[in-house]
Structure formats: C-alpha cells, structure tokens
Protein backbone atom coordinates (compact mmCIF):
# COMPACT_ATOMS: atom_id res chain seq x y z
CA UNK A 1 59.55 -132.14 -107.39
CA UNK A 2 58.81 -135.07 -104.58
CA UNK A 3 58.61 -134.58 -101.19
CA UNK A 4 61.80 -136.14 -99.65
CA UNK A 5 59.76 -137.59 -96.37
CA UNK A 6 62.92 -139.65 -95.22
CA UNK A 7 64.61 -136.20 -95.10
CA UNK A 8 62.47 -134.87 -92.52
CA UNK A 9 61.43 -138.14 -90.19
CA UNK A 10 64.53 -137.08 -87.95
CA UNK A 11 62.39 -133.53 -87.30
CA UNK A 12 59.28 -135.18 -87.18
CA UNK A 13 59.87 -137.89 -84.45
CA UNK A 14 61.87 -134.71 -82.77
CA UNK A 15 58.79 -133.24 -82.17
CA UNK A 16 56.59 -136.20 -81.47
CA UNK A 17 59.39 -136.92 -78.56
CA UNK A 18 59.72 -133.31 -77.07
CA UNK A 19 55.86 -133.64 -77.00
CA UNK A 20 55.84 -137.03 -75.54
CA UNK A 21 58.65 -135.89 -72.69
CA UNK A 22 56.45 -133.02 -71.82
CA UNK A 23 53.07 -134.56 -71.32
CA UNK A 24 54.75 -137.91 -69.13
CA UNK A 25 57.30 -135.17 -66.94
CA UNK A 26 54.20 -133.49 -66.28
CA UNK A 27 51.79 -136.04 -66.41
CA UNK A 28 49.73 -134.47 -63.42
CA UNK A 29 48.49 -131.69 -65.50
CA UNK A 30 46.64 -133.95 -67.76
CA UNK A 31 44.19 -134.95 -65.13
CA UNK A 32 43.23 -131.42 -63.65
CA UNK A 33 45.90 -130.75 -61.32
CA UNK A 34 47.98 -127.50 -61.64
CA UNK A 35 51.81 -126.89 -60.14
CA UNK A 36 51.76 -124.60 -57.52
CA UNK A 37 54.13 -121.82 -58.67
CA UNK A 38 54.77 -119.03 -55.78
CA UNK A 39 55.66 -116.11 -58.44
CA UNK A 40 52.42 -116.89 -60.66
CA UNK A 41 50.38 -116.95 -57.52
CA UNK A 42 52.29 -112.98 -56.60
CA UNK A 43 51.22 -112.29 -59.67
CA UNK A 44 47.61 -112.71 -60.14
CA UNK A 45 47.47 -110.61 -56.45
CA UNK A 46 49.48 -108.15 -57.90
CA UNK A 47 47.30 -107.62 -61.02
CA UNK A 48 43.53 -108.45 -59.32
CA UNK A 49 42.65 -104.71 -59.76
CA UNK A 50 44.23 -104.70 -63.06
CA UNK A 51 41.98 -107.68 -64.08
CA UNK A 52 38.79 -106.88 -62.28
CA UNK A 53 38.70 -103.09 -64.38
CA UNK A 54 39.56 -104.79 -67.31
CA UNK A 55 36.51 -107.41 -66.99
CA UNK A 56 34.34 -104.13 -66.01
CA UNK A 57 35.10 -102.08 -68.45
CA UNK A 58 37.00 -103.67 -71.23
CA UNK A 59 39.65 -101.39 -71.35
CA UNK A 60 42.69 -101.21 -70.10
CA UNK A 61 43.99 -99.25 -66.78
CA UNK A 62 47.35 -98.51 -67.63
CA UNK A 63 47.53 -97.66 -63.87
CA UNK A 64 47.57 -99.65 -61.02
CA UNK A 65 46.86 -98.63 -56.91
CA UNK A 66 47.81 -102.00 -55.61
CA UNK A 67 51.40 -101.18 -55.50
CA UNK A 68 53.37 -99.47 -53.79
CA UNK A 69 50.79 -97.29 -53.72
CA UNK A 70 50.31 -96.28 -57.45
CA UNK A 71 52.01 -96.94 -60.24
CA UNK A 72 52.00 -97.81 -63.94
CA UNK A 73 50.97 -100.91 -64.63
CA UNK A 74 53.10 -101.34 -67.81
CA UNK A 75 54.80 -104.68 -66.57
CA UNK A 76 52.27 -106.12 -63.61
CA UNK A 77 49.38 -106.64 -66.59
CA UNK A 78 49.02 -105.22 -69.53
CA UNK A 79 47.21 -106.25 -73.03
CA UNK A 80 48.57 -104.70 -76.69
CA UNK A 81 45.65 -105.70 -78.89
CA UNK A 82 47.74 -104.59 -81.68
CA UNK A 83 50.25 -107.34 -81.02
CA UNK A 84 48.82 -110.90 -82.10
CA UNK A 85 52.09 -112.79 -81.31
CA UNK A 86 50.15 -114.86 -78.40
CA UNK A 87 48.64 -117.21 -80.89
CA UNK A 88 51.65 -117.81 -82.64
CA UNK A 89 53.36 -118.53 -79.14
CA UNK A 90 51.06 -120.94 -78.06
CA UNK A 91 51.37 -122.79 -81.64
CA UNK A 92 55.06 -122.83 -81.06
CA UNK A 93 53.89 -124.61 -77.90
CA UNK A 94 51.92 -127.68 -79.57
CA UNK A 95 49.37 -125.87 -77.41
CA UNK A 96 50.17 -128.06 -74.57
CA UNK A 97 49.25 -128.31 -71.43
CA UNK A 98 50.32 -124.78 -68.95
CA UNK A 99 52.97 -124.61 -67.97
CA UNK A 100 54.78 -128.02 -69.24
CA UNK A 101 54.58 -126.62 -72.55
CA UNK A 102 57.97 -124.62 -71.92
CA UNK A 103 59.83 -127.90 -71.72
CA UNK A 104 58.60 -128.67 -75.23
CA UNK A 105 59.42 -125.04 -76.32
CA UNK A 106 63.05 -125.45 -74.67
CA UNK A 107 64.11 -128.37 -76.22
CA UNK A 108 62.15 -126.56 -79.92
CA UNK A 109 64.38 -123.64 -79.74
CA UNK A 110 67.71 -125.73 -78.96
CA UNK A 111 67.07 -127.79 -81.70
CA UNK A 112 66.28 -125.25 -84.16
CA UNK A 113 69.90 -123.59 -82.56
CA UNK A 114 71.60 -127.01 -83.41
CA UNK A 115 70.03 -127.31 -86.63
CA UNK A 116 70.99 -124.22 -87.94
CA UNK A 117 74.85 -124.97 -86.90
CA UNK A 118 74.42 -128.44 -89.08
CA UNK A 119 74.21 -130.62 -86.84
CA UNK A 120 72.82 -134.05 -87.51
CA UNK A 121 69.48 -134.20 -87.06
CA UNK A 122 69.46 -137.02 -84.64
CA UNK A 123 72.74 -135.70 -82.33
CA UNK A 124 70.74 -132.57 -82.51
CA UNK A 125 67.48 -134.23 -80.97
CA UNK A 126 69.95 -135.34 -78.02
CA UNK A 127 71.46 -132.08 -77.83
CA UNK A 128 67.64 -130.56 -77.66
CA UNK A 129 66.87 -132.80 -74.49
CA UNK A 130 69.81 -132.47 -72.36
CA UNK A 131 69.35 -128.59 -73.07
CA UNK A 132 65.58 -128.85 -72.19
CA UNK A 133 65.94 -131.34 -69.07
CA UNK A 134 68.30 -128.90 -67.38
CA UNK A 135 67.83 -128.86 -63.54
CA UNK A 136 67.80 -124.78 -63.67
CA UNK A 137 64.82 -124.93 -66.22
CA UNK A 138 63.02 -127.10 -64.80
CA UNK A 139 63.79 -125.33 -61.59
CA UNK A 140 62.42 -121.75 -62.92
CA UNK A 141 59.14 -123.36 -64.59
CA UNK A 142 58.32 -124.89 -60.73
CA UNK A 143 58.80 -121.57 -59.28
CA UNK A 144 56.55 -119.48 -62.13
CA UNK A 145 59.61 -117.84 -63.77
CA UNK A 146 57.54 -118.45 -67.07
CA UNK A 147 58.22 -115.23 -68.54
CA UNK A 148 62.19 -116.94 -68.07
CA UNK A 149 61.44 -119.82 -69.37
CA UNK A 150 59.53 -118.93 -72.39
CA UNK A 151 62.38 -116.86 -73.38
CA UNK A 152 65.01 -118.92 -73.31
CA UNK A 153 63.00 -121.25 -75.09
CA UNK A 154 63.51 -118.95 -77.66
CA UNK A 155 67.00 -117.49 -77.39
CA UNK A 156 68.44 -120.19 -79.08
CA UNK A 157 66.55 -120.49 -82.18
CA UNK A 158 66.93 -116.60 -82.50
CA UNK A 159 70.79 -117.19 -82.23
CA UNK A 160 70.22 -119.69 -84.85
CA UNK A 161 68.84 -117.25 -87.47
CA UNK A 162 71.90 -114.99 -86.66
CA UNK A 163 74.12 -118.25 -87.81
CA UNK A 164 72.16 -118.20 -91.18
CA UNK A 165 72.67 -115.09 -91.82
CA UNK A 166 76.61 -115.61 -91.70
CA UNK A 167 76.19 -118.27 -93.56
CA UNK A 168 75.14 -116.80 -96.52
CA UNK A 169 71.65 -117.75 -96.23
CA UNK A 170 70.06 -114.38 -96.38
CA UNK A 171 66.63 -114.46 -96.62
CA UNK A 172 65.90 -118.03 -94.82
CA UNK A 173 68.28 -116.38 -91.92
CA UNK A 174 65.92 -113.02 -92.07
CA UNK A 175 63.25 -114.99 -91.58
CA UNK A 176 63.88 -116.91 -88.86
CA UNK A 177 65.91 -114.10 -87.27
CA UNK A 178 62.59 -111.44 -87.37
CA UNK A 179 60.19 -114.50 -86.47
CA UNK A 180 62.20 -115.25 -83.04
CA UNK A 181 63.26 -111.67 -82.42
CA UNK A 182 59.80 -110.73 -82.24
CA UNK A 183 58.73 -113.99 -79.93
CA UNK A 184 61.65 -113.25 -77.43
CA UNK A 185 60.71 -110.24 -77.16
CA UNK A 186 57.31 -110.82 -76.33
CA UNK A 187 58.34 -112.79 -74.19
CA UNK A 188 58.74 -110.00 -71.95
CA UNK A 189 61.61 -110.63 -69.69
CA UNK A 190 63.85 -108.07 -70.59
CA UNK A 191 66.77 -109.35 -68.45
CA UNK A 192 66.80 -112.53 -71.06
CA UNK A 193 66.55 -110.85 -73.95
CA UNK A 194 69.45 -108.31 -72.59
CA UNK A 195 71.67 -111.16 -72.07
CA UNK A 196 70.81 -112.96 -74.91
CA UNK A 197 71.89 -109.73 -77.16
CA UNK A 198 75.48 -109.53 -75.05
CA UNK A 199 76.00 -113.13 -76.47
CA UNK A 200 74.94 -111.94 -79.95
CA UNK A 201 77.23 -109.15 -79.79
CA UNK A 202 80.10 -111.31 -78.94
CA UNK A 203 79.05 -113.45 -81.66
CA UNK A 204 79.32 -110.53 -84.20
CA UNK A 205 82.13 -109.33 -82.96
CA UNK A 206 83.58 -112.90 -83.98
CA UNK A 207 82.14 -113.19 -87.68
CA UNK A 208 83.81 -110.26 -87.41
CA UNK A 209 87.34 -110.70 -87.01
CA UNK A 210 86.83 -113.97 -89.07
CA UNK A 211 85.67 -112.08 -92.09
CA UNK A 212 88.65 -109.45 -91.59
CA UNK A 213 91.34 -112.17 -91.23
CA UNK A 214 89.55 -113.90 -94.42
CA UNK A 215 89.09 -110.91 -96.42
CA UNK A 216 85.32 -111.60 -97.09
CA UNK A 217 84.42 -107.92 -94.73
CA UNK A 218 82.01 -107.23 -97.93
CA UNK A 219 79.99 -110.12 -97.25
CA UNK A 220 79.91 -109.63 -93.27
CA UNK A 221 77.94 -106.44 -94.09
CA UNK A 222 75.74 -107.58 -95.98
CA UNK A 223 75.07 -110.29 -93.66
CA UNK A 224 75.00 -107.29 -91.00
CA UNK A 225 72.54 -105.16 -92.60
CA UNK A 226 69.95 -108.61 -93.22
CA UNK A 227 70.42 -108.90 -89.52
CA UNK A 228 69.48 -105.15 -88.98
CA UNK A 229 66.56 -105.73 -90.89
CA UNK A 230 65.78 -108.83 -89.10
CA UNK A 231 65.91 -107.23 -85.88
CA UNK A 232 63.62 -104.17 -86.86
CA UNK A 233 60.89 -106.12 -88.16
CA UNK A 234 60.97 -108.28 -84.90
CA UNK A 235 60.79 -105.18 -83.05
CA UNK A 236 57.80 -103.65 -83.95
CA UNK A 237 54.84 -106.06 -82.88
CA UNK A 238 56.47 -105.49 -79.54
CA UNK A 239 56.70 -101.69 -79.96
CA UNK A 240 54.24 -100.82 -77.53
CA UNK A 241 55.41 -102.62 -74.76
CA UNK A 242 59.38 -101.85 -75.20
CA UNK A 243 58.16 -98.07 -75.71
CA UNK A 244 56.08 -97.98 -72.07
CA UNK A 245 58.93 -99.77 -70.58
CA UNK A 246 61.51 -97.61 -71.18
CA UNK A 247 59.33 -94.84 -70.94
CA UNK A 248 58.62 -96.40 -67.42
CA UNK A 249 62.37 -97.35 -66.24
CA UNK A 250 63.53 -93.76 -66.43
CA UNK A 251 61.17 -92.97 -63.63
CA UNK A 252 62.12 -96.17 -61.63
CA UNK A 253 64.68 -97.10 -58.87
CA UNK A 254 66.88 -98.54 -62.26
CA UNK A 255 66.58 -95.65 -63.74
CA UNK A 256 68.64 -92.25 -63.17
CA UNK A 257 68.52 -91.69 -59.52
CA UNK A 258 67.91 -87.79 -57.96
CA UNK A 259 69.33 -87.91 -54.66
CA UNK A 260 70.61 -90.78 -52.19
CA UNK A 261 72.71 -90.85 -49.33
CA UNK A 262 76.97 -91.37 -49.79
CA UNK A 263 77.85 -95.08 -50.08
CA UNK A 264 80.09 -95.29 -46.68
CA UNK A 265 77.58 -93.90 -44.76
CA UNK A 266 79.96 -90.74 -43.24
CA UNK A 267 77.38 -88.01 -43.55
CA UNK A 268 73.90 -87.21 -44.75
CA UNK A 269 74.86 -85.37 -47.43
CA UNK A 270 72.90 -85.82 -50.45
CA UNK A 271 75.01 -86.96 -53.45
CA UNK A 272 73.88 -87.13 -57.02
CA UNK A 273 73.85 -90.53 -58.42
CA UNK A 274 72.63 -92.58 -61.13
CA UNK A 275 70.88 -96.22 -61.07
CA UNK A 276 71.65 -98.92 -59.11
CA UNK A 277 75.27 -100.62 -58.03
CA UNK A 278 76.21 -103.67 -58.69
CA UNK A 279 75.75 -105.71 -55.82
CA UNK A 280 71.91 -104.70 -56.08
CA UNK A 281 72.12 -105.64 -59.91
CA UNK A 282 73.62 -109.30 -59.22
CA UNK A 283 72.26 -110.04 -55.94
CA UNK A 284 69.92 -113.05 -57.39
CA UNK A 285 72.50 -113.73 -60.24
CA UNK A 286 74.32 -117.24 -59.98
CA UNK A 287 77.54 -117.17 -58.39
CA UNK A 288 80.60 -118.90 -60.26
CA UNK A 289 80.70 -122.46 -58.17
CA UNK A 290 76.71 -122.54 -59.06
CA UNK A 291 76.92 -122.59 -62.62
CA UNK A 292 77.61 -126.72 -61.96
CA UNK A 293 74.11 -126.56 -60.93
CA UNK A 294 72.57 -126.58 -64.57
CA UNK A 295 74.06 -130.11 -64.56
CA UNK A 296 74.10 -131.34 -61.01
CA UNK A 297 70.87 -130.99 -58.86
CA UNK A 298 72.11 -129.74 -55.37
CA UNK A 299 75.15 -129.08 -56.61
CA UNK A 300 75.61 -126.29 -54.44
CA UNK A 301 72.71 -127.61 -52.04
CA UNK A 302 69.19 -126.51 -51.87
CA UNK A 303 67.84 -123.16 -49.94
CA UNK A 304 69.93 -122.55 -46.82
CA UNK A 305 71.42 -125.90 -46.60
CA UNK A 306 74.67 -127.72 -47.62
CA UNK A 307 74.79 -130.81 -50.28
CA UNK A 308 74.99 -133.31 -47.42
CA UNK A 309 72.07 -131.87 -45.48
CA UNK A 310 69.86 -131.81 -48.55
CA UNK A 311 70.58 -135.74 -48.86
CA UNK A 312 69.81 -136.56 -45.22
CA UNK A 313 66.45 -135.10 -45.03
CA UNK A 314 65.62 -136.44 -48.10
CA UNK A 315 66.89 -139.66 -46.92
C-alpha cells in the first residue's frame, strides 16, 4: 500500500503556515524579547514561596502563606509528577517560541474541528486562521490568560472527536476524543473546559433528537457509551488535580456558603446561603453588544473609553 503524499500536502503546508504566522506575529520573541503579560507576572508573585520550597526541598508544599494568609496551593502552583501530559502539550505546540505558540495551537485545534466535520482541507486551513487571528485571542495571550488560551486551543479538536464518534467512526473518534479530553483538561482552566462541556451537551442533545426522528437511537448509544469511554480515559492523567480542586472549591467562597448577610441589606440577620449570585459569577463575562468584538477590534472601545476616543488618541 503507497503512501498517498498528494493526500496530505493540504495538512502539511497547514502546519508549515500556522508555524510560519506564529513566529512573524511574534517575531520579537525570536530575538530575546518576552511580552509583558500582567497576569503571568501576578502569578510568579503569587507562587515565589511555592517555587522557592520546591527548589529547597524538591517536594511539593501543597500549602501556601502568601495568600490571603494561608491557603492550599492546589491552583496557584502545583506539580503532578504522575501526569506526563506537559511534553505532549508542548509537541502539540511545534515547541515554539512562549507564549506565541498558542496561536499555532489555536488555529491546530480549529482545524482538526473543521477536519473532522469534512471540510476541505484547504477552506479548512482558512477557517483555522480566521479562528486563530481572533482579536479576543490574541487579546487573552497579551494579557497572560494562557491557561485560556491553551484551552481553547483545544476545545475544538476535542469537539471534533465527539463528531467522529457520531459518525460512526468509533475507535478513530475514541481516540481523538480521550487524547484532547485529557489535554483540555490539563489545561487547567476549569471555566473553559465547563463551557466547552455545556456546548457538548447541547451537541448530544442534538445527535439526539436526530437519531430519534431517524430511528437509528441504537447506534446513538453506542456512539454514547465510546464517548463515555473517551471521556474517562481523558480524565484520569488529570485525576489529581480535578480531585484537589473540588476537594478545594467546597471550602471556597464558590463553594457552599455558611452564613452571609440578607441580599437587600434590611437587617443583620444571618441567612443561610449557598455559593455565589450571579452578578458575581458574570461580572468579567462579555456582555451581548461585545460579542462583535471577536471580529472587530474596539468594537465596543478599549478600557474605559468609547470607539471614537480609542481612534483619536491613537491618531
């Protein structure tokens, strides 16, 4: 059996391009210079005492006394030697330069999405860019949302495994439905990964109905269980970490609150109540109007200031 190379040049110059878009967008980083990103810069203050015990002793805390003074240190820094999905991550990555290699790994995982819904290879390699060039990406990479970024680079190619699955390729779907459930979740930004299973969940709830209205409900299940399946084996590299966390967020201001004070204020009598409302919960989501702003820099205008302000002090 020969190797149909003309088959797979479309997939090959994909790469070679996403590569090639990466290194010129963020050309800077090839000659020493880093991108100043405020949340990475929080972070390694956050974890210092984290990282200084670790380099002492070669162990690992667990705890932390650098904030708010004491507490697990579960999601500020901590290493799962058990888990070797970093290597694999940073392969996925063409092990470019930090941190342009999430553009490569956004436009990766939309192509792999695109792919798996049959789309020509080449409308697919369009489809990759526009996805990875988005202003809110590129946006969350400058301010060292990387955890963000790195999972919804790859959200899309874990949707993508899902597809196969429904499409009646079992075990190729299980494959690449376990590989990517297991990198999104180590990933580690569980707000992602939460949203990214709502959009699975609306997706099954469509192969759903389809299968009822077609008849085929035998074949949904199966489908169903090789997604189980999928989904468990993805799971447990990242057991550790998923088990701390939730083991962590009952304890938490998200978790199951003791005592608080009644919402409208009229007395200080202690209510019982549980987590958080919703204005705290969406309070840094996107409003509806700045959704255009995935497609349209300054749609919405930029920090405090309208569209036509943004312009004139550019200007």
């Amino acid at each position: 059996m020969s190797f149909n190379f003309k088959r797979y040049l479309p997939h090959a110059i994909a790469l070679v391009l996403f590569a090639i878009v990466t290194l010129v967008y963020f050309k800077p980083l090839l000659s020493g210079k880093e991108l100043k990103q405020h949340d990475i810069a929080m972070h390694k203050g956050m974890s210092k005492e984290i990282v200084d015990y670790r380099e002492k002793y070669d162990a690992e805390p667990l705890w932390t006394n650098s904030m708010f003074g004491g507490m697990p240190a579960y999601q500020v820094s901590t290493k799962y030697p058990g888990n070797w999905l970093g290597g694999i991550d940073r392969a996925f990555k063409l092990f470019l330069p930090h941190p342009g290699a999430y553009l490569f790994l956004l436009c990766l995982g939309f192509f792999i999405l695109l792919l798996c819904f049959e789309v020509d290879p080449w409308l697919a390699l369009i489809g990759a860019l526009a996805y990875g060039l988005s202003t809110y990406f590129l946006s969350i990479i400058q301010a060292g949302h990387n955890s963000k970024a790195n999972a919804l680079g790859y959200l899309p190619a874990l949707i993508g495994g899902m597809v196969l699955l429904f499409r009646g390729k079992h075990w190729l779907g299980l494959s690449v439905t376990a590989l990517f459930t297991a990198l999104e979740l180590n990933a580690n930004h569980v707000q992602i990964a939460y949203y990214g299973y709502m959009t699975i969940g609306f997706l099954l709830l469509g192969y759903f109905v389809l299968a009822f209205k077609q008849k085929t409900l035998p074949a949904f299940f199966k489908s169903f269980l090789f997604f189980v399946v999928a989904t468990s084996i993805g799971v447990l590299p990242n057991a550790g970490n998923l088990m701390t966390t939730n083991e962590y967020g009952k304890l938490s201001n998200r978790g199951k609150a003791e005592l608080t004070i009644n919402p409208d204020m009229s007395s200080n009598k202690a209510v019982l109540s549980g987590g958080l409302d919703k204005d705290y919960a969406t309070s840094w989501s996107y409003g509806v109007g700045e959704t255009f702003s995935f497609l349209i820099p300054s749609f919405k205008g930029g920090g405090n200031k309208a569209i036509g302000q943004v312009d004139a002090d550019k200007s």
